[in-house]
C-alpha atoms as a PDB file:
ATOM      1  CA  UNK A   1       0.000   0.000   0.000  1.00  0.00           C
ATOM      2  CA  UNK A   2       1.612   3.519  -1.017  1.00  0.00           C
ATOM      3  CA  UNK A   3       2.328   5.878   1.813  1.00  0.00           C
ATOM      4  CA  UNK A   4       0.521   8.348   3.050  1.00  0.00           C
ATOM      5  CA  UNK A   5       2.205  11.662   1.783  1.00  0.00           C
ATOM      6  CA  UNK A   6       2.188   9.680  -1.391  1.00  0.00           C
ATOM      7  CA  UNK A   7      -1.404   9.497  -1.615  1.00  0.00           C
ATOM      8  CA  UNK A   8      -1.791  13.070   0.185  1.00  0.00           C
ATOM      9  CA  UNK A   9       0.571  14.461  -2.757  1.00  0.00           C
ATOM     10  CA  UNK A  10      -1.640  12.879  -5.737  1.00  0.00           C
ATOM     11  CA  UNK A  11      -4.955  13.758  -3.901  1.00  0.00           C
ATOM     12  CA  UNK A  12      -3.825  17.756  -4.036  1.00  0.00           C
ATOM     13  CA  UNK A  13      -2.211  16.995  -7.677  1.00  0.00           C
ATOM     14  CA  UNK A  14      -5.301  16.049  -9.236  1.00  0.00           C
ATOM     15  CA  UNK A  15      -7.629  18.670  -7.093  1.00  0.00           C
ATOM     16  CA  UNK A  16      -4.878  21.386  -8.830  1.00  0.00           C
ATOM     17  CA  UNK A  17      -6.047  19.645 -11.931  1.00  0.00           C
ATOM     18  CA  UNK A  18      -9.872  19.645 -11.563  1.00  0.00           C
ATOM     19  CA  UNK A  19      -9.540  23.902 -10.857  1.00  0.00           C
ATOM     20  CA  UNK A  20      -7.301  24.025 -14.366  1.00  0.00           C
ATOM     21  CA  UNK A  21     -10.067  22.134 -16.344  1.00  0.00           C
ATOM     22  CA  UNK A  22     -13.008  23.479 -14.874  1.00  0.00           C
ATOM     23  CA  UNK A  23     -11.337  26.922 -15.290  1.00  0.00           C
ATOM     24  CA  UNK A  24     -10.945  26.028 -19.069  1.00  0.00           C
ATOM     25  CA  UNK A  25     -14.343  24.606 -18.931  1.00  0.00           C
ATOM     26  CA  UNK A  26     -15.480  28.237 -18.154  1.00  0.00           C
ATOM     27  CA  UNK A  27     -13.885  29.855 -20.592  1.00  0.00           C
ATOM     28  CA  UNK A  28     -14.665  28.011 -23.416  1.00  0.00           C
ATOM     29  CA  UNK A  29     -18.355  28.418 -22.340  1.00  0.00           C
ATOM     30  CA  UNK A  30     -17.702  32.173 -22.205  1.00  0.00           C
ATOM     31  CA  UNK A  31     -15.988  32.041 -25.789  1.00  0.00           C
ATOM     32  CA  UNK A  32     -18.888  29.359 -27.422  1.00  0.00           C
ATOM     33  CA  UNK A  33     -21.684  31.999 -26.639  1.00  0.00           C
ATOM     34  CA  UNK A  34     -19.951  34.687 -28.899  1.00  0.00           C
ATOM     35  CA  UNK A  35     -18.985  32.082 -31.580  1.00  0.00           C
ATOM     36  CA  UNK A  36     -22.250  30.736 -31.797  1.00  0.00           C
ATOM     37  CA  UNK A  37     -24.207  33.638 -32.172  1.00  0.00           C
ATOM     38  CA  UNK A  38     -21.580  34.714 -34.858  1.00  0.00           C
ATOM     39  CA  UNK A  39     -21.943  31.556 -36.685  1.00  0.00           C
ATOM     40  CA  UNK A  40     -25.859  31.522 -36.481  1.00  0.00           C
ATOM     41  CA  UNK A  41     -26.124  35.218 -37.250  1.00  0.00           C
ATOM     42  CA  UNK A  42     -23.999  33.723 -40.697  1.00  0.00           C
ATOM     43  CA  UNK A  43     -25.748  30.612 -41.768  1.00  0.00           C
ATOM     44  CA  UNK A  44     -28.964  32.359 -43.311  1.00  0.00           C
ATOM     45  CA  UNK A  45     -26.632  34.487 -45.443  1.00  0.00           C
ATOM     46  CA  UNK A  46     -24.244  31.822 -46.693  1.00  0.00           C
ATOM     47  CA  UNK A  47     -27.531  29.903 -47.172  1.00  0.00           C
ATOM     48  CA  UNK A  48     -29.201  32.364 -49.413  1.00  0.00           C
ATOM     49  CA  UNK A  49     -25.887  33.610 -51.044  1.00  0.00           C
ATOM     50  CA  UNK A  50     -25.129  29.936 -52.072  1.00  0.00           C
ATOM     51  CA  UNK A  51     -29.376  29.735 -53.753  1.00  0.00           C
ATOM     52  CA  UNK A  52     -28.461  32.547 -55.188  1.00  0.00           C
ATOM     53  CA  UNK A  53     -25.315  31.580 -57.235  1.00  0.00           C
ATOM     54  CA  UNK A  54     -26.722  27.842 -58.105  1.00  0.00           C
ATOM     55  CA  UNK A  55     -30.080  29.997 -59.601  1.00  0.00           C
ATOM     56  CA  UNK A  56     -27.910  32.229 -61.270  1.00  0.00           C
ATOM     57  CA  UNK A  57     -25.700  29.909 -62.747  1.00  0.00           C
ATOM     58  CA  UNK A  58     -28.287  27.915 -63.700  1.00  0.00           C
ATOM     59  CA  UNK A  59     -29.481  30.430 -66.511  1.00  0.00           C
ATOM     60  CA  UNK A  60     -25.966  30.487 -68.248  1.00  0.00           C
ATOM     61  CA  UNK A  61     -23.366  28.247 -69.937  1.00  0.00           C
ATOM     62  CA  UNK A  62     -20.914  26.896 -67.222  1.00  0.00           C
ATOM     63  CA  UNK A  63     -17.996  27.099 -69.625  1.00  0.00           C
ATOM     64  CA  UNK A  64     -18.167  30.571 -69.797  1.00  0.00           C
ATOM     65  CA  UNK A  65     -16.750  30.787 -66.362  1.00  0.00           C
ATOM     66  CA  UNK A  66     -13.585  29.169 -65.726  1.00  0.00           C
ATOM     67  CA  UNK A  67     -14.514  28.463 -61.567  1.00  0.00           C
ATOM     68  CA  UNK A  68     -17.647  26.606 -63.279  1.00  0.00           C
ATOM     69  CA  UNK A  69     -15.813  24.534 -65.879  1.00  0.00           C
ATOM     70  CA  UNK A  70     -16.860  20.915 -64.974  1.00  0.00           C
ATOM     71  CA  UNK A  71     -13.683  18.890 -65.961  1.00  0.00           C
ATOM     72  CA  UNK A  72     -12.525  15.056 -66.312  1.00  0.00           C
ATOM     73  CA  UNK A  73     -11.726  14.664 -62.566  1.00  0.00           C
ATOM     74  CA  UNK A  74      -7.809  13.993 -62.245  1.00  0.00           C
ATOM     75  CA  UNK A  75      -6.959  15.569 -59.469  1.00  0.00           C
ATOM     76  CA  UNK A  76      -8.803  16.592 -56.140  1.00  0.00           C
ATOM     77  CA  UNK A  77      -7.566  19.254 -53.787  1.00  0.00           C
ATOM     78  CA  UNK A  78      -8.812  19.167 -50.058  1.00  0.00           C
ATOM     79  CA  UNK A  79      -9.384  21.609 -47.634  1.00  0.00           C
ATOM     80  CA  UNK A  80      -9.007  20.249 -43.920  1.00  0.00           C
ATOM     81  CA  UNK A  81     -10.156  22.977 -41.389  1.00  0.00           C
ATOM     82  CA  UNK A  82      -9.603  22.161 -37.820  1.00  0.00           C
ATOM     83  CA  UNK A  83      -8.351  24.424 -34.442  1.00  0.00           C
ATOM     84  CA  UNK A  84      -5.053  25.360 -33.587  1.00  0.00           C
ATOM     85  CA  UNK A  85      -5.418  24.031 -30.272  1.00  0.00           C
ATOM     86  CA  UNK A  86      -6.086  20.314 -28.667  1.00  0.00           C
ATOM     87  CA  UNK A  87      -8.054  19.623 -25.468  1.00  0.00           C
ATOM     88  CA  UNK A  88     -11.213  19.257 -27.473  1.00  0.00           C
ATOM     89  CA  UNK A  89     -12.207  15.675 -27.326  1.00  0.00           C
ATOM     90  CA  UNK A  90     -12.603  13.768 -30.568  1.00  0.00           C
ATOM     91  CA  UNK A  91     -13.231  16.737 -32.676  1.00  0.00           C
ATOM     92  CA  UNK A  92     -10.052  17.538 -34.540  1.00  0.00           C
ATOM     93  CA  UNK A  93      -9.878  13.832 -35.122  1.00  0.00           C
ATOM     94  CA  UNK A  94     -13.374  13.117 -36.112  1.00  0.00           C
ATOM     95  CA  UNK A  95     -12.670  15.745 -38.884  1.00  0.00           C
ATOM     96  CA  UNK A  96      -8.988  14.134 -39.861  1.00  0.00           C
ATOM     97  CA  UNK A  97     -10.418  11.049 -40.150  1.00  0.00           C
ATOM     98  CA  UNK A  98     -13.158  11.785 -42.334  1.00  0.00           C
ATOM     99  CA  UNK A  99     -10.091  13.767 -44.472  1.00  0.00           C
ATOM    100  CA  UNK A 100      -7.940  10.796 -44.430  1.00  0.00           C
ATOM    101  CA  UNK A 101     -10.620   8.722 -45.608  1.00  0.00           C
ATOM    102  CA  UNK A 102     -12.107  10.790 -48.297  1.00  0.00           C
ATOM    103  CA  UNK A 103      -8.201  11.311 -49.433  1.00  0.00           C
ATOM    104  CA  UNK A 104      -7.599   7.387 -49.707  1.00  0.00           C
ATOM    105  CA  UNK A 105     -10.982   7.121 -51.486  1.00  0.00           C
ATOM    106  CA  UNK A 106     -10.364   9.461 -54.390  1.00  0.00           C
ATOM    107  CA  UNK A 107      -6.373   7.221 -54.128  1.00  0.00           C
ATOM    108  CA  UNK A 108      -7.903   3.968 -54.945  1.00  0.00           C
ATOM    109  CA  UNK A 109      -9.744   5.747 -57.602  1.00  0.00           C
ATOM    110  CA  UNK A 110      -6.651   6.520 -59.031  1.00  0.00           C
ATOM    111  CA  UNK A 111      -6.634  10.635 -58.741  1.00  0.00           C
ATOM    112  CA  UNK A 112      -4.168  12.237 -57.502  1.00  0.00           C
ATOM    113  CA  UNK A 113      -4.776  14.622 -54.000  1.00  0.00           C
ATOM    114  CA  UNK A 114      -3.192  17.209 -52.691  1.00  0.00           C
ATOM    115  CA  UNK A 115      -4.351  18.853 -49.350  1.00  0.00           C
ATOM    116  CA  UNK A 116      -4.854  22.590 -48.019  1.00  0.00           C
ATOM    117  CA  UNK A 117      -5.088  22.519 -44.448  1.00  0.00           C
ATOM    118  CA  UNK A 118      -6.855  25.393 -42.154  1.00  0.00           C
ATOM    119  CA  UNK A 119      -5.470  24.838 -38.556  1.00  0.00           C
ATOM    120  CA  UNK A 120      -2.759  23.828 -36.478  1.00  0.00           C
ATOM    121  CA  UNK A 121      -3.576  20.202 -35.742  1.00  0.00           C
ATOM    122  CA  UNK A 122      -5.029  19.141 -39.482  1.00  0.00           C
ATOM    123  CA  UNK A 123      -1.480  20.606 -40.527  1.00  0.00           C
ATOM    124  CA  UNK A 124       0.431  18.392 -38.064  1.00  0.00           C
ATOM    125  CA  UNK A 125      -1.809  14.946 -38.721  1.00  0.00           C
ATOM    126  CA  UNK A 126      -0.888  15.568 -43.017  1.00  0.00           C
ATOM    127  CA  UNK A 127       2.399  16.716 -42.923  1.00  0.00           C
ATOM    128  CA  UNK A 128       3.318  12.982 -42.985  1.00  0.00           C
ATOM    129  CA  UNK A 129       1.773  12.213 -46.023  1.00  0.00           C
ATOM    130  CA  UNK A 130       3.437  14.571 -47.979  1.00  0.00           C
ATOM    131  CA  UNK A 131       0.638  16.075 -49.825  1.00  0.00           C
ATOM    132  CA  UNK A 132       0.300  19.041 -48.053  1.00  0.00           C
ATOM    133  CA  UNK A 133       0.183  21.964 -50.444  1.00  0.00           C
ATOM    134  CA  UNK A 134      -0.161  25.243 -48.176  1.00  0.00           C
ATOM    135  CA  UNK A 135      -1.366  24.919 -44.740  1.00  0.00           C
ATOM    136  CA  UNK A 136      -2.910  28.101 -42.842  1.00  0.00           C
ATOM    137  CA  UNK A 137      -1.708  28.020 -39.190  1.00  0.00           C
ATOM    138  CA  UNK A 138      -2.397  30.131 -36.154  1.00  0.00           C
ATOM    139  CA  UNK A 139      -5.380  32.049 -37.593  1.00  0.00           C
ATOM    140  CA  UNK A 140      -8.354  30.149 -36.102  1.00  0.00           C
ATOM    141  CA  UNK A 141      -8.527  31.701 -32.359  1.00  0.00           C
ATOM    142  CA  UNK A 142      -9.127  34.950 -34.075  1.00  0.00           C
ATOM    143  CA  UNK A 143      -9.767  35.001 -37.943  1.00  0.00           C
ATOM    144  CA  UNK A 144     -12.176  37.716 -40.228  1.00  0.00           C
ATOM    145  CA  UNK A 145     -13.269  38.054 -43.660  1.00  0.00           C
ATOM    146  CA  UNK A 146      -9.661  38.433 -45.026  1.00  0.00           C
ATOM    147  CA  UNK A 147      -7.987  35.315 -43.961  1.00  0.00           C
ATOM    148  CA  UNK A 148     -11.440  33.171 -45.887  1.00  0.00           C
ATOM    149  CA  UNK A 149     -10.265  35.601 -48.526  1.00  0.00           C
ATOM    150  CA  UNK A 150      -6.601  34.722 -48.570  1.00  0.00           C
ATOM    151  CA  UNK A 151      -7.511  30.809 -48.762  1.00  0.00           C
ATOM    152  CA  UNK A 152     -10.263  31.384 -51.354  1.00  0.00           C
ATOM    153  CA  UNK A 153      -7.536  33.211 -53.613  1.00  0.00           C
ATOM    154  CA  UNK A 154      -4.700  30.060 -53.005  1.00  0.00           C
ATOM    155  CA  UNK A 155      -7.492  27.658 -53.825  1.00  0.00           C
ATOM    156  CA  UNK A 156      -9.164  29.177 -56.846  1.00  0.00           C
ATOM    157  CA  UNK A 157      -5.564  29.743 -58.202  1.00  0.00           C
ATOM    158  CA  UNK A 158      -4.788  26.288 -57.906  1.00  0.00           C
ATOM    159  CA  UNK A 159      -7.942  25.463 -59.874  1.00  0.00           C
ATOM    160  CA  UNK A 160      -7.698  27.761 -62.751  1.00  0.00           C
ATOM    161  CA  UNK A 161      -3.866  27.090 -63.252  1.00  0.00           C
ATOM    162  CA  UNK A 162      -5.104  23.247 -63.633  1.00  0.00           C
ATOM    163  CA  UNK A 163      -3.491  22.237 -60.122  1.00  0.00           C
ATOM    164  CA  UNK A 164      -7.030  20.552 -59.263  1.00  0.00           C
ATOM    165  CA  UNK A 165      -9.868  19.387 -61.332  1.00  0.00           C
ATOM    166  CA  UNK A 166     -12.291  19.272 -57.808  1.00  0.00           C
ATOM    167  CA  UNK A 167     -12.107  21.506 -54.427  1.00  0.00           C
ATOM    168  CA  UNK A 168     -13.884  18.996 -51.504  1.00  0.00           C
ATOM    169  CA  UNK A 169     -14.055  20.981 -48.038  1.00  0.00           C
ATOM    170  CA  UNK A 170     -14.130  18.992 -44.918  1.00  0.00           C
ATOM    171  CA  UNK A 171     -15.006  20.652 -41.649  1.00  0.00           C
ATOM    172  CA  UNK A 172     -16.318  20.219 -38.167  1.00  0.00           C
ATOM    173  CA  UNK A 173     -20.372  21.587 -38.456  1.00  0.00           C
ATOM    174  CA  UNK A 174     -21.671  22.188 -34.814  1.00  0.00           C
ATOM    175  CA  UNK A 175     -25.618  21.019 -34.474  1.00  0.00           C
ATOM    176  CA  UNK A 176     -25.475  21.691 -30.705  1.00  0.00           C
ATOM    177  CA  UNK A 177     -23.050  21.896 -27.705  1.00  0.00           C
ATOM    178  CA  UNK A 178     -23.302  18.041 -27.467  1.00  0.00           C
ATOM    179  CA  UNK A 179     -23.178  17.211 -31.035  1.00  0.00           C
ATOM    180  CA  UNK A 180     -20.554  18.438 -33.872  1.00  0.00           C
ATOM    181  CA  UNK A 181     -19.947  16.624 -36.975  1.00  0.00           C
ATOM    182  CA  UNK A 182     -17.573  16.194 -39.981  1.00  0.00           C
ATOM    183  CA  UNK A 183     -19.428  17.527 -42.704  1.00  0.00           C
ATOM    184  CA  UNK A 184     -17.909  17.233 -46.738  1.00  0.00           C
ATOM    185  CA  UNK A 185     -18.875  19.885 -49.356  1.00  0.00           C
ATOM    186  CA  UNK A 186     -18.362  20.845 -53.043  1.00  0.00           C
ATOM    187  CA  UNK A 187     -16.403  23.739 -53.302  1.00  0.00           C
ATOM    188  CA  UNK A 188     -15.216  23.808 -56.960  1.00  0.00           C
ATOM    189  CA  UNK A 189     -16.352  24.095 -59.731  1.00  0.00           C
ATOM    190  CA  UNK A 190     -19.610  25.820 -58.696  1.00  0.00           C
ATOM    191  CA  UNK A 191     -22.329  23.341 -59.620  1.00  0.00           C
ATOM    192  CA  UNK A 192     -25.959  24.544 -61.528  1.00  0.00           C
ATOM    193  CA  UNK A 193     -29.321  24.382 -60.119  1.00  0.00           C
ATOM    194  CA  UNK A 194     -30.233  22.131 -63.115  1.00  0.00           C
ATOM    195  CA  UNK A 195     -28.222  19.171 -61.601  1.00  0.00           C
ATOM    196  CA  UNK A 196     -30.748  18.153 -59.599  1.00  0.00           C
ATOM    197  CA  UNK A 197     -32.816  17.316 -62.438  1.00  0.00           C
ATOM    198  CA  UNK A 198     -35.118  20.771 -62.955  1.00  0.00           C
ATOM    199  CA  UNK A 199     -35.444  22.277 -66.218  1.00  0.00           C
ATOM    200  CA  UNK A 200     -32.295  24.812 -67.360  1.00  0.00           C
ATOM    201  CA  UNK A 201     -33.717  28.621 -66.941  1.00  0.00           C
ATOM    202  CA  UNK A 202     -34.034  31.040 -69.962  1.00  0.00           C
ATOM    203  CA  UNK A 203     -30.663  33.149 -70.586  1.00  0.00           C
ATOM    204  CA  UNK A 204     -31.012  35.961 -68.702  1.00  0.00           C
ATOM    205  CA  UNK A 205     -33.088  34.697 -65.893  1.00  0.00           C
ATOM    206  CA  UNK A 206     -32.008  32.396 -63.093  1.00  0.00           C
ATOM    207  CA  UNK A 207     -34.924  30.387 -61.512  1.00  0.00           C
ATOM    208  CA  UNK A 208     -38.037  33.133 -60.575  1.00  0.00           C
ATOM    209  CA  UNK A 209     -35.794  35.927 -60.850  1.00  0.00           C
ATOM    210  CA  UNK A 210     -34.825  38.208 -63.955  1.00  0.00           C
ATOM    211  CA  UNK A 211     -31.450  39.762 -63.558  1.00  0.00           C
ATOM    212  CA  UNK A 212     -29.536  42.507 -64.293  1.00  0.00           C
ATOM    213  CA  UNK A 213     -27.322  43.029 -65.884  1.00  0.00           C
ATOM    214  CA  UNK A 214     -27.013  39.684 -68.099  1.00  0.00           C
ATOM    215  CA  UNK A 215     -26.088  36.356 -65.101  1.00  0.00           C
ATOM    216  CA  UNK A 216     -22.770  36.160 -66.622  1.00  0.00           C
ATOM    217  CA  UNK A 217     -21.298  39.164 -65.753  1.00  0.00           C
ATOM    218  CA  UNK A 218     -23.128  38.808 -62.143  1.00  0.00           C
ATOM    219  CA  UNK A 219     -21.581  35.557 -61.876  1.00  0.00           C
ATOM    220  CA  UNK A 220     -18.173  37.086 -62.746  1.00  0.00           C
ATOM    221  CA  UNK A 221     -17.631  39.378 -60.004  1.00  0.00           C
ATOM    222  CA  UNK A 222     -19.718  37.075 -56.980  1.00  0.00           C
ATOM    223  CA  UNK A 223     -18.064  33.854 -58.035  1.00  0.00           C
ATOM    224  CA  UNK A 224     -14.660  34.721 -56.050  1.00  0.00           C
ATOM    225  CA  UNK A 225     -16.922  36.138 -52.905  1.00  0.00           C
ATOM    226  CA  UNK A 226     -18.987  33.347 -52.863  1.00  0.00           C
ATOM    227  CA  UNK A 227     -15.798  31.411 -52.649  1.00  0.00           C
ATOM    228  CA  UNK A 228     -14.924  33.513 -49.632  1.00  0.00           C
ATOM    229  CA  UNK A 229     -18.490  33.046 -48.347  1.00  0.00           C
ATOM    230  CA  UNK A 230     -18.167  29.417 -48.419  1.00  0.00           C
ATOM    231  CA  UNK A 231     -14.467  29.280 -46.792  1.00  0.00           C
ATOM    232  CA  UNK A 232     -15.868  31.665 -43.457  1.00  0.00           C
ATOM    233  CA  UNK A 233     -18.806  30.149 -43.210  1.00  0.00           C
ATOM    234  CA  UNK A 234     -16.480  26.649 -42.344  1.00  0.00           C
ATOM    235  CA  UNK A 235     -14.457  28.192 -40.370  1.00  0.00           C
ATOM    236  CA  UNK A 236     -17.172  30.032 -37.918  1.00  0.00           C
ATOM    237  CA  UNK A 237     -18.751  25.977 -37.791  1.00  0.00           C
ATOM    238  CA  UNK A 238     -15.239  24.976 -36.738  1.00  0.00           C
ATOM    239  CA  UNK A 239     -14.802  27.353 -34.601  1.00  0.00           C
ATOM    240  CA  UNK A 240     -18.198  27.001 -32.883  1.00  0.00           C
ATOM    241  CA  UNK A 241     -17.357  23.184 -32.539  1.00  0.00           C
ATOM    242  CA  UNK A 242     -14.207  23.822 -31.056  1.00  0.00           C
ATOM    243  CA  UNK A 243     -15.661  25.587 -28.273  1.00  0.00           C
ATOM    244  CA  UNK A 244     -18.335  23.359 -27.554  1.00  0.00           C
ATOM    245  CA  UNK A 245     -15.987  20.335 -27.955  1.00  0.00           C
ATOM    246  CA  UNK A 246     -13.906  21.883 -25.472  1.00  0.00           C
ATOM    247  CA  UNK A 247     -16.439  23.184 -22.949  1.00  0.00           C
ATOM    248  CA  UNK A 248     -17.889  18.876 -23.169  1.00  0.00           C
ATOM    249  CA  UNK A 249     -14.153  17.732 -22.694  1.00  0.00           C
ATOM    250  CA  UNK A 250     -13.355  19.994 -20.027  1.00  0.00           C
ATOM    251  CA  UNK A 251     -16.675  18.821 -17.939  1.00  0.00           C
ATOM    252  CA  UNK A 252     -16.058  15.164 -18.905  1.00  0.00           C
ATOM    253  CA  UNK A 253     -12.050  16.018 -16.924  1.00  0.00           C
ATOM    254  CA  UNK A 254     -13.334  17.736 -14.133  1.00  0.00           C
ATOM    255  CA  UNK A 255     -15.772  14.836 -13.483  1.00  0.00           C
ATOM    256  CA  UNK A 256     -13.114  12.297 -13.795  1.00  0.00           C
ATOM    257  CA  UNK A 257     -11.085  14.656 -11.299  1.00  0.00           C
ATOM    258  CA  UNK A 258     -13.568  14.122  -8.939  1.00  0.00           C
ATOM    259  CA  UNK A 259     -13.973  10.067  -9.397  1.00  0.00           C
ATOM    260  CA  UNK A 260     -10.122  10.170  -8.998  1.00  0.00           C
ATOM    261  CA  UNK A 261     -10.178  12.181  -5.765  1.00  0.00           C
ATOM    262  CA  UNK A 262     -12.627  10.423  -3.822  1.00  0.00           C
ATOM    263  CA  UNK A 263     -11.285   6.711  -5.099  1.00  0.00           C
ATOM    264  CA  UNK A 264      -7.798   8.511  -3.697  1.00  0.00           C
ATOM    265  CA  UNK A 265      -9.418   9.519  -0.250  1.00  0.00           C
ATOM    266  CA  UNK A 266     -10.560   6.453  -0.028  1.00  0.00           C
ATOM    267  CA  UNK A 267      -7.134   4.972  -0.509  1.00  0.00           C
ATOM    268  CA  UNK A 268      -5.582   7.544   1.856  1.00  0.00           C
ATOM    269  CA  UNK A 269      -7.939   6.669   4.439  1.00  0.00           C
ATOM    270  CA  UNK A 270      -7.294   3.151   4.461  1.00  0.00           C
ATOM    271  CA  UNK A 271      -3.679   3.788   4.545  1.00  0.00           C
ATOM    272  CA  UNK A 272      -3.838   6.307   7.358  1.00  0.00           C
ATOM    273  CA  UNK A 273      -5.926   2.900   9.137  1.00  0.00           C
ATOM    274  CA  UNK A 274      -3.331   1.095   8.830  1.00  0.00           C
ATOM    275  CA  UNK A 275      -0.725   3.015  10.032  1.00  0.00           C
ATOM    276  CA  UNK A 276      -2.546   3.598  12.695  1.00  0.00           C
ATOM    277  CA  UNK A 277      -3.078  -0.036  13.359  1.00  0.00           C
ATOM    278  CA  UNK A 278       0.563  -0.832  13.141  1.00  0.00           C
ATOM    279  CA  UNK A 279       0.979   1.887  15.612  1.00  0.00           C
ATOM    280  CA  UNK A 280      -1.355   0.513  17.891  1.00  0.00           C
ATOM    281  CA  UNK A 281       0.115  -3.307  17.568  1.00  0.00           C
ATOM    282  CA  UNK A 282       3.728  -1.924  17.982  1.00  0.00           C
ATOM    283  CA  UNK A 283       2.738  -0.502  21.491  1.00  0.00           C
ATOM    284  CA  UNK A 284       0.878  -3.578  22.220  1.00  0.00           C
ATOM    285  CA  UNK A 285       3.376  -5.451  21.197  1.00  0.00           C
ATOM    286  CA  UNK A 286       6.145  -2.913  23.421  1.00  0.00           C
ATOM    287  CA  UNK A 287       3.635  -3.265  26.350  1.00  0.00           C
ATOM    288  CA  UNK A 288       3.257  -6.914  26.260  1.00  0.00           C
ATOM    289  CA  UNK A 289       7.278  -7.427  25.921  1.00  0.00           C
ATOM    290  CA  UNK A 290       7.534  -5.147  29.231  1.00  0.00           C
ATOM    291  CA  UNK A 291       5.112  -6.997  31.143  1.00  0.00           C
ATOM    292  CA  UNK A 292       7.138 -10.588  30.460  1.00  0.00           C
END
């Protein structure tokens, strides 16, 4: 049985531990109200800015616009975005995984991938395989408009120099505090509402709407900022999950803090019976000795 200032010193180890976590626990509750309203406050627009583009582009030829062009698919670029930081649970990995597997898929299929990673910890799980392209680092605990920007320029250059016949995004979308998932999206090339199956507009309309001037030229200038659209919107879900991953991780430590103290108090009170039994039979023991 381990001694007593043994068990004394891990008892006041872990309690030191269970103040850190439920400290971080705060915090991250603190920073998920702010990025959840942010993220929820953005949804409906990247929702209606994406209907938008697939009714506009559904009214003109898609190989008018190069970020449209629908090509023989040789090569696939992916975007990872995950946190800079760990102590999250499963949710960087959750999202690596789904990567890693979407990446071997398009392998066996005989394409050729190369990766663009958002975040810290999607950088250091690729760097291995070598296919790591650019990786953005350090910008998720406090990102805006222009760092979506700078990624939506790297990518779209890639695809109009020929670097990538496909853009896939894979990201972590939050659903609640308990719940965030990998999600996988289309980035490039823009698809057409008439994929689904519904008739092809008239030129010059898209959908319900008549535009302004002609869709084309529209689709010209939004193209790039729906691009950027698309690239924030993933990184406010990511950034929402993060904080609710870590707010559920945090709890789930503090809790086992607590399961670890009281099994230890347990422990130390046993010990500290024992001692004091062995006291007790030593002076017994002393006592008896004298009396013979």
């Amino acid at each position: 049985m381990p001694g007593l200032k043994d068990v004394k010193d891990k008892i006041n180890g872990v309690k030191k531990t269970a103040q850190i976590t439920k400290a971080m626990n705060m915090v991250a509750s603190a920073k998920l109200r702010g990025a959840q309203e942010k993220m929820e406050r953005f949804r409906p627009y990247a929702g209606k800015f994406a209907e938008a583009m697939r009714d506009l582009s559904g009214g003109i030829d898609s190989g008018d616009l190069p970020l449209m062009e629908v090509r023989d698919v040789r090569k696939v670029e992916i975007v990872v975005v995950t946190s800079d930081r760990g102590l999250c649970g499963s949710f960087n990995a959750n999202i690596i995984k789904t990567a890693d597997r979407l990446r071997k898929q398009y392998v066996a299929e005989g394409k050729s991938v190369s990766i663009v990673t958002v975040g810290k910890k999607g950088t250091q799980a690729f760097r291995k395989t070598g296919k790591v392209r650019a990786s953005f680092n350090d910008i998720m605990g406090s990102f805006q408009m222009f760092n979506a920007r700078e990624i939506s320029q790297n990518i779209t250059e890639a695809f109009l120099n020929g670097e990538s016949d496909q853009v896939d995004v894979v990201y972590g979308r939050f659903y609640s505090v308990a719940a965030q998932r990998p999600e996988r999206e289309e980035l490039l090339p823009i698809k057409p509402l008439t994929e689904g199956g519904d008739a092809a507009p008239a030129a010059g309309t898209g959908g319900s709407y008549t535009y302004e001037p002609d869709p084309g030229e529209i689709m010209e200038v939004l193209l790039p900022l729906f691009l950027n659209v698309q690239i924030y919107h993933a990184m406010l879900e990511v950034g929402a999950s993060e904080h609710a991953a870590r707010m559920t991780a945090m709890d789930n430590a503090t809790s086992a803090c607590k399961d670890m103290i009281r099994d230890l108090t347990r422990l130390y009170n046993k010990a500290r019976q024992a001692a004091v039994t062995s006291e007790l039979m030593d002076i017994v023991g002393g006592a008896e000795a004298l009396r013979g």
